[in-house]
N, C-alpha and C. Protein backbone atom coordinates (compact mmCIF):
# COMPACT_ATOMS: atom_id res chain seq x y z
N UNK A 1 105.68 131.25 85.18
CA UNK A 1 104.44 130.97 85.88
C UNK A 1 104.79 130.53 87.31
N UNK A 2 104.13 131.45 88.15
CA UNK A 2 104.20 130.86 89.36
C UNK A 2 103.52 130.06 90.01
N UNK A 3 103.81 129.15 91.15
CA UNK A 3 102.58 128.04 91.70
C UNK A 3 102.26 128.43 92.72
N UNK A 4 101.16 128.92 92.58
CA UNK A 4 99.96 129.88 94.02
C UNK A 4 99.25 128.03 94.84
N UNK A 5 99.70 127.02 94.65
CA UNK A 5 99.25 126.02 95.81
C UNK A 5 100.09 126.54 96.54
N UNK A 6 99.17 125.80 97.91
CA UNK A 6 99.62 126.09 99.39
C UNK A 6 100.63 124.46 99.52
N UNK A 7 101.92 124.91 100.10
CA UNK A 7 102.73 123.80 100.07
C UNK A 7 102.53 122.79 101.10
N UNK A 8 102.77 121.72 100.53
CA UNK A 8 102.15 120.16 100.91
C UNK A 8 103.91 119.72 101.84
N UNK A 9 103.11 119.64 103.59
CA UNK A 9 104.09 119.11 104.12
C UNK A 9 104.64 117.37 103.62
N UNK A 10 106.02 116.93 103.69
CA UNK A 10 106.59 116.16 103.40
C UNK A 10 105.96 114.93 104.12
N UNK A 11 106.01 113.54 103.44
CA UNK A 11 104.95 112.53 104.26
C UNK A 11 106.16 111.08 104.11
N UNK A 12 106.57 110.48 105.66
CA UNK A 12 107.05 109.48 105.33
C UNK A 12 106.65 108.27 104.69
N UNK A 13 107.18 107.48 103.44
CA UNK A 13 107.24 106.24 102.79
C UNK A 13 107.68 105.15 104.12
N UNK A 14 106.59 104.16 104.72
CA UNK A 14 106.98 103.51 105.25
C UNK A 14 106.88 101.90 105.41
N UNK A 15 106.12 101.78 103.94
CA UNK A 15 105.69 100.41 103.69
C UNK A 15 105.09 100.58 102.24
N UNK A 16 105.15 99.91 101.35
CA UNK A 16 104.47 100.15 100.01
C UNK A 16 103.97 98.64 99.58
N UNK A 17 103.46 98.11 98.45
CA UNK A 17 103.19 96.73 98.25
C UNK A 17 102.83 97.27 96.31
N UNK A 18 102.81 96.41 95.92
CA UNK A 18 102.73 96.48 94.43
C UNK A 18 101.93 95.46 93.74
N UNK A 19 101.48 95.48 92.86
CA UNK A 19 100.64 95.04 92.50
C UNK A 19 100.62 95.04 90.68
N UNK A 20 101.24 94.08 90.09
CA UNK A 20 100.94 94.23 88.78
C UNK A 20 101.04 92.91 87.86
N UNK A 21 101.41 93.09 86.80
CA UNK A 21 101.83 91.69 86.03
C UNK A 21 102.26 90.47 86.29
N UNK A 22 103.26 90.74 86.84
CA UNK A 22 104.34 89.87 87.42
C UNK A 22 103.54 89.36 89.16
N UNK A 23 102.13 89.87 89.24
CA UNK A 23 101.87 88.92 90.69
C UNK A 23 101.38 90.29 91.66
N UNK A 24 101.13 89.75 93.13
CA UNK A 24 100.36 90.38 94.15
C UNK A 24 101.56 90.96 94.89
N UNK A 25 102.11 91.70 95.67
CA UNK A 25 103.14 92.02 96.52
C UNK A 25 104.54 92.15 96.18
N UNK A 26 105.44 92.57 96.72
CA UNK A 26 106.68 92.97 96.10
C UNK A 26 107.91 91.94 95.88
N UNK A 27 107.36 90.63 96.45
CA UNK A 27 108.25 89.19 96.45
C UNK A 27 108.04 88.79 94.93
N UNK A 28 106.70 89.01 94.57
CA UNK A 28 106.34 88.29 93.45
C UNK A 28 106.90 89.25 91.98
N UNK A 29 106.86 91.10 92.27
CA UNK A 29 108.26 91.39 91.51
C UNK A 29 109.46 91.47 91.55
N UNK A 30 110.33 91.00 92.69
CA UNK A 30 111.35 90.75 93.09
C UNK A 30 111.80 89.46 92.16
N UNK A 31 111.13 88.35 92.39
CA UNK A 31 111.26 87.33 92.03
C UNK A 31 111.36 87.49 90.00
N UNK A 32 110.36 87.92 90.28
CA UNK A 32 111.07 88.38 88.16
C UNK A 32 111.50 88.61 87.79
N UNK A 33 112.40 90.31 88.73
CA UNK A 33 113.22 91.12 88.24
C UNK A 33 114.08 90.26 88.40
N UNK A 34 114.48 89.41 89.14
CA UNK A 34 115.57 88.77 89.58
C UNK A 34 115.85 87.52 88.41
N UNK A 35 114.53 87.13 88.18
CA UNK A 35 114.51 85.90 87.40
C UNK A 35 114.44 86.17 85.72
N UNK A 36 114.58 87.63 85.42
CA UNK A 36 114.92 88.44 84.60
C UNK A 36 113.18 87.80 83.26
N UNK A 37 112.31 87.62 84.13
CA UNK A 37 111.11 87.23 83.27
C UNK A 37 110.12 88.22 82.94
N UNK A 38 109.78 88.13 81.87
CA UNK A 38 109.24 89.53 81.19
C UNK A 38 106.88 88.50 81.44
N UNK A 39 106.52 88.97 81.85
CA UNK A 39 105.31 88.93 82.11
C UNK A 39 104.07 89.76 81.03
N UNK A 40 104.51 90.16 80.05
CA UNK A 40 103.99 90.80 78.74
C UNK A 40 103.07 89.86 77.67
N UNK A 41 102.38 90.01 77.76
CA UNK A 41 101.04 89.29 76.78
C UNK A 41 100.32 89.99 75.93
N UNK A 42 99.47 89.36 75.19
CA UNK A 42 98.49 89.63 74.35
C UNK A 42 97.71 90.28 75.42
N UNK A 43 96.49 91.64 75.22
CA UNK A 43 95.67 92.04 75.68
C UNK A 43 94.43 90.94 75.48
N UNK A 44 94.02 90.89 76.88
CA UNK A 44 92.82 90.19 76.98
C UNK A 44 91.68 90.50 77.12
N UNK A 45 91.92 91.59 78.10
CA UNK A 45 90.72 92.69 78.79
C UNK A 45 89.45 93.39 78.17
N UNK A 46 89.61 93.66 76.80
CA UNK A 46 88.56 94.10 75.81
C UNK A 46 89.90 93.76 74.97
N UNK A 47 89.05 94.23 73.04
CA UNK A 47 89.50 94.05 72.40
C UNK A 47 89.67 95.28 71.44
N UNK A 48 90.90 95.44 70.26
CA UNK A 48 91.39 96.36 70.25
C UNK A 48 91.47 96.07 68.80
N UNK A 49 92.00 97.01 68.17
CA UNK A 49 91.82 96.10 66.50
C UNK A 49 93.38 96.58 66.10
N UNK A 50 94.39 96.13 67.02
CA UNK A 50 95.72 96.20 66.32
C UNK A 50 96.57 95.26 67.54
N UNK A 51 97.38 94.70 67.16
CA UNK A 51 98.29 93.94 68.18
C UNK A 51 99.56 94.59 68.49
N UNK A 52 99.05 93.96 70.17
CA UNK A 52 99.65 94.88 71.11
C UNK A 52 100.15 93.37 72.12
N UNK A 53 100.90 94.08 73.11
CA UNK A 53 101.27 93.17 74.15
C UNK A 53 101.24 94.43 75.48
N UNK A 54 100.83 93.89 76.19
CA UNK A 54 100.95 94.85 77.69
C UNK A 54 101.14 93.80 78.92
N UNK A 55 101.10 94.61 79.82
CA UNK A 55 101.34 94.45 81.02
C UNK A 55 100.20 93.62 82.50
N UNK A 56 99.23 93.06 81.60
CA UNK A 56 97.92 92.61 82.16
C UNK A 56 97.94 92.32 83.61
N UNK A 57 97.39 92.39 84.27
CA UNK A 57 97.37 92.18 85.97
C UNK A 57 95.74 90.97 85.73
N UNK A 58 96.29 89.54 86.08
CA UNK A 58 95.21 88.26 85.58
C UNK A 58 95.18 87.84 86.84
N UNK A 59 95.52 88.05 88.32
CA UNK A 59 95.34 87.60 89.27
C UNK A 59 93.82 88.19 89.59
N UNK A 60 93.13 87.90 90.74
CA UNK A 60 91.25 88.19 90.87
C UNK A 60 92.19 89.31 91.83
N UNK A 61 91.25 90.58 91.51
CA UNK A 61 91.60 91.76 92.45
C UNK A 61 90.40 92.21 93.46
N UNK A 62 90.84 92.75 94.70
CA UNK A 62 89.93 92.91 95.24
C UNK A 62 88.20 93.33 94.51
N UNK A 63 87.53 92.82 95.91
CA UNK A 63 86.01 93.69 95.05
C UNK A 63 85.73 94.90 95.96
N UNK A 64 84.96 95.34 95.15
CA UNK A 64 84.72 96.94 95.70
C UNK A 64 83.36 97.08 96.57
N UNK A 65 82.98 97.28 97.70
CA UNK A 65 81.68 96.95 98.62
C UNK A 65 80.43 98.05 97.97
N UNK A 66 79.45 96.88 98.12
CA UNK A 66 78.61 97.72 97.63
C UNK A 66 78.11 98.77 97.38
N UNK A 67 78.22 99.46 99.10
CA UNK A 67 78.18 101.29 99.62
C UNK A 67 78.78 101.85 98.72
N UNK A 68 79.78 101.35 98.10
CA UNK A 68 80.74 102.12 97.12
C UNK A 68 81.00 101.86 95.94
N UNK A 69 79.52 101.78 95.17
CA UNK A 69 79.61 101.22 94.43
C UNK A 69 80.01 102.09 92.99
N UNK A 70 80.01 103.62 93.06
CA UNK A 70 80.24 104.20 92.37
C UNK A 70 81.26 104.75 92.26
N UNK A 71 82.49 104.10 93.08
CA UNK A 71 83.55 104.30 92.72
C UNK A 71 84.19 103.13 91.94
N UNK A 72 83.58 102.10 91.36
CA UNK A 72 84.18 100.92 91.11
C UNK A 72 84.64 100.96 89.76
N UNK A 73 86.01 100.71 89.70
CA UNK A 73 86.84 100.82 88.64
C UNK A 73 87.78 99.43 88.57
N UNK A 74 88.85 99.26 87.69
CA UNK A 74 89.75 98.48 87.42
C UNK A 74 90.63 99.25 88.39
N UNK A 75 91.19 100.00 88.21
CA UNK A 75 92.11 100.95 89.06
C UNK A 75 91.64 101.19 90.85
N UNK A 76 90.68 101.42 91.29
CA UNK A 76 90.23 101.03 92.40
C UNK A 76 90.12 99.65 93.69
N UNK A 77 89.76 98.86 92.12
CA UNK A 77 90.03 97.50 92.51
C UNK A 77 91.62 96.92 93.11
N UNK A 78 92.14 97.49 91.84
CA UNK A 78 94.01 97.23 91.70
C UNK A 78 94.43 97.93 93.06
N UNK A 79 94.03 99.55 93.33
CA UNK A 79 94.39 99.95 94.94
C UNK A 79 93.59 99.48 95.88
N UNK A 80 92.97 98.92 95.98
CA UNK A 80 92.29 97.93 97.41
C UNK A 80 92.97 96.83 97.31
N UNK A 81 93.39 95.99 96.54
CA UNK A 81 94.33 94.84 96.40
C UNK A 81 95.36 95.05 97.05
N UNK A 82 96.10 96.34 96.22
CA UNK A 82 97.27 96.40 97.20
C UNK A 82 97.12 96.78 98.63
N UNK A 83 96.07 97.97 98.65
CA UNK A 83 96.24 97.97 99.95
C UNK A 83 95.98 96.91 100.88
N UNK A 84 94.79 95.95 100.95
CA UNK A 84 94.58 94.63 101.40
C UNK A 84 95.86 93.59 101.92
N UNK A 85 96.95 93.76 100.82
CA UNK A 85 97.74 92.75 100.79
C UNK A 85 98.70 92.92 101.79
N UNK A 86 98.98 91.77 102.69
CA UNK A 86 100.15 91.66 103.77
C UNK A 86 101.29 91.78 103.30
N UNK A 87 102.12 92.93 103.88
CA UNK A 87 103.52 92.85 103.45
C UNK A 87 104.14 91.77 103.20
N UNK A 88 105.17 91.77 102.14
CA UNK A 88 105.76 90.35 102.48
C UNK A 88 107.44 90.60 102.50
């Protein structure tokens, strides 16, 4: 099978920020990986009828503006956070 897309010029990586379990920005997973701490919990978020442990992101994440309100997701939220957030 061949791939008939039109090829996507190359785009420099020149700042990234992260955003997950372990905290807001890339100090706060630095600091875990380093501190070798596992950030894994009980699911809180809804409920599920078997036990599990994941990766929960419990810090308040951005909000999504009203105009836009129909894009508002968990995942939306989580990329406006990061993007929001000052390098560190």
């Amino acid at each position: 099978m061949q791939n008939s897309s039109p090829a996507i010029s190359p785009v420099a990586i020149t700042a990234y920020s992260t955003v997950n379990a372990c905290g807001v920005g890339n100090q706060a997973l630095l600091q875990a990986l380093k501190n070798n701490q596992s950030f894994l919990t009980p699911l809180t978020l809804f409920e599920v009828n078997f036990s599990t442990v994941v990766g929960e992101i419990k810090q308040e994440l951005a909000k999504i503006r009203p105009e836009l309100a129909a894009y508002q997701s968990r995942n939306a939220q989580v990329a406006l956070t990061a993007l929001n957030y000052e390098t560190d």
